[in-house]
Protein backbone atom coordinates (compact mmCIF):
# COMPACT_ATOMS: atom_id res chain seq x y z
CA UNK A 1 -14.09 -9.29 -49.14
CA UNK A 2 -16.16 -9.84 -52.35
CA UNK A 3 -14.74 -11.34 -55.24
CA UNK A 4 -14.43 -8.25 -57.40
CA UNK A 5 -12.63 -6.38 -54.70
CA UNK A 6 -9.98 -9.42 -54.49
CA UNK A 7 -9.37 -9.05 -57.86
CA UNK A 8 -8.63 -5.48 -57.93
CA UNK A 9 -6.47 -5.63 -54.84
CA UNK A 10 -4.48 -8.68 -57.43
CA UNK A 11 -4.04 -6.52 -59.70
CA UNK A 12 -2.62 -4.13 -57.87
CA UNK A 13 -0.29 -6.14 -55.84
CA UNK A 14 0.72 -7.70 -59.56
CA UNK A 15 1.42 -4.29 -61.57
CA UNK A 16 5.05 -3.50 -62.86
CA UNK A 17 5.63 -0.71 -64.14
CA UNK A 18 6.75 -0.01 -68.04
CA UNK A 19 10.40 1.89 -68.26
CA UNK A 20 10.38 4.70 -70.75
CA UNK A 21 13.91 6.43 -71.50
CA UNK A 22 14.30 9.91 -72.59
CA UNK A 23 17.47 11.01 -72.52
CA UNK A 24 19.01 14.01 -74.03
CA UNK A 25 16.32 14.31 -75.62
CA UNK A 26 15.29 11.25 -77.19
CA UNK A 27 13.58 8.15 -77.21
CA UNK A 28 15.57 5.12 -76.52
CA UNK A 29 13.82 2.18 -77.55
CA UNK A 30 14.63 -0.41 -75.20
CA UNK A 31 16.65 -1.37 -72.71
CA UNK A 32 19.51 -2.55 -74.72
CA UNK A 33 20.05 0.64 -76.53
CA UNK A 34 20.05 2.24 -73.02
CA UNK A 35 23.07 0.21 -71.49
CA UNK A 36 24.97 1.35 -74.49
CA UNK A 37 24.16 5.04 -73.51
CA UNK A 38 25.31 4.11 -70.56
CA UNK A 39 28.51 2.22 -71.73
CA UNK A 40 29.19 5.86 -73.29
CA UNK A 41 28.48 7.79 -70.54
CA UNK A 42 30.13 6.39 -67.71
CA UNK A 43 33.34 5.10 -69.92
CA UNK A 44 36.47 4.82 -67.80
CA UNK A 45 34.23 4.59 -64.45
CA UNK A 46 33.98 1.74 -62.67
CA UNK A 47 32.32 -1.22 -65.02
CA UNK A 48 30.04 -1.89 -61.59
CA UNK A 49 28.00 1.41 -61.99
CA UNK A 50 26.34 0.31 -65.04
CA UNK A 51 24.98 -2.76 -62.96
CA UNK A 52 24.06 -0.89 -60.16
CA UNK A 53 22.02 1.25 -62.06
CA UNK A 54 20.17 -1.65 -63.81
CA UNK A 55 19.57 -2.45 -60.12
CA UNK A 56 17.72 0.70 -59.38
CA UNK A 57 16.24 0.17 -62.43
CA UNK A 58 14.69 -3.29 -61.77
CA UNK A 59 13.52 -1.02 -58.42
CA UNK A 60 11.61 1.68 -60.34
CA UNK A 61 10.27 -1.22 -62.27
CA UNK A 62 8.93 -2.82 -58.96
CA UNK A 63 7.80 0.22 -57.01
CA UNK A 64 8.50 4.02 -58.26
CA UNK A 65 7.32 5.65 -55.04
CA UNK A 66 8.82 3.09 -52.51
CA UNK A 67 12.46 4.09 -53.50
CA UNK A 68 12.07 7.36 -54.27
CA UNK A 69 15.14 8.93 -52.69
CA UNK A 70 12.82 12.38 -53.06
CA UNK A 71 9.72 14.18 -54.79
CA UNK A 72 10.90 16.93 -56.34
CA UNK A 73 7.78 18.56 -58.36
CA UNK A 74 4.59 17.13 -58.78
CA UNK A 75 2.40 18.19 -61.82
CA UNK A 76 -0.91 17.42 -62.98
CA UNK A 77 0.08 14.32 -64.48
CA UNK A 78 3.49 13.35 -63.36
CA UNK A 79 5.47 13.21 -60.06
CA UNK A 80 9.09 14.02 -60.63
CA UNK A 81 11.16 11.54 -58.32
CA UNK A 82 15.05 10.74 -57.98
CA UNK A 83 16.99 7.56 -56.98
CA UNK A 84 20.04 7.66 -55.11
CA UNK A 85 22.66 5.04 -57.38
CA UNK A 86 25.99 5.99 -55.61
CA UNK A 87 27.31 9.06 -53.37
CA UNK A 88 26.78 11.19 -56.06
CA UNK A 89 25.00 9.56 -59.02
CA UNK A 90 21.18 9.89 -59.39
CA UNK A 91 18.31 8.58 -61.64
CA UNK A 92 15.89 11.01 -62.44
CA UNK A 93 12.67 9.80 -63.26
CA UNK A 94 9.06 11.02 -63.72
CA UNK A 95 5.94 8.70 -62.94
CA UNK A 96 2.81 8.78 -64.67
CA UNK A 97 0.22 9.18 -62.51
CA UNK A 98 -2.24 7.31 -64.73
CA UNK A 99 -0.47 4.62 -66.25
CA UNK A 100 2.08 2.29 -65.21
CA UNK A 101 4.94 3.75 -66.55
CA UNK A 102 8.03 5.55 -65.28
CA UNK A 103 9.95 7.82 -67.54
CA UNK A 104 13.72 8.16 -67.18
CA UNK A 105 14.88 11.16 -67.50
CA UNK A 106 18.67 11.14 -66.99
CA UNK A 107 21.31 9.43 -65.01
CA UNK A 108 24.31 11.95 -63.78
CA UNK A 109 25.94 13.31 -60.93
CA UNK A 110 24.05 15.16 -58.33
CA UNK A 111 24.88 18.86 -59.56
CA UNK A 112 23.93 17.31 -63.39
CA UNK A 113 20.98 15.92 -62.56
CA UNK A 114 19.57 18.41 -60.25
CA UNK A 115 21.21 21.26 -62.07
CA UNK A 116 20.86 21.02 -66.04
CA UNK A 117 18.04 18.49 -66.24
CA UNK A 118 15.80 19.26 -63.30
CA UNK A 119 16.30 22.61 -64.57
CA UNK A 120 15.09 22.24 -68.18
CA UNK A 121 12.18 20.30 -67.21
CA UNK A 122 10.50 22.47 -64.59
């Protein structure tokens, strides 16, 4: 193996990829603003969601396509992907198939995610 080929094999073994939340149809800036959309969201549920969640989080962060629970549409330049969280809650995400970066789309139940959001974005 030359030395140029080591190097990009490095690289590839190194690369995390950058979160990117958009939620109801924003931006949230960083991760901080996000577990206080979560806070909101999941209110009166179990306080160990939230950290189960940043769990599958660190996950996505990691690998994308390695804990993809499935592919759901695949586009030019994204591949639309959901984690499994609990029984019934589910991370949709979308990975950029250029970049290192993995946009998350919403966090809900199955019938939420799969039925309003998965529905307004394809």
């Amino acid at each position: 193996m030359n030395e140029k080929s080591f190097i990009h094999m490095a690289l590839l073994v190194a690369r995390k990829y950058t979160l990117i939340f958009i939620l109801n149809g924003k931006i949230i800036k960083d991760e901080k603003e996000f577990i206080n959309y979560l806070k909101k969201e999941f209110a009166g549920k179990n306080p160990k969601v939230i950290k189960i969640v940043i769990d599958k989080l660190r996950l996505l962060e990691e690998n994308p396509f390695k804990y993809s629970r499935e592919k759901l549409k695949e586009y030019d330049k994204y591949i639309i992907c959901s984690i499994e969280v609990t029984g019934d809650l589910r991370i949709l995400y979308a990975i950029d198939k250029k970049m290192p970066i993995v946009y998350i789309l919403g966090v809900g139940n199955h019938k939420e995610i799969y039925g309003k959001i998965l529905k307004k974005i394809i």
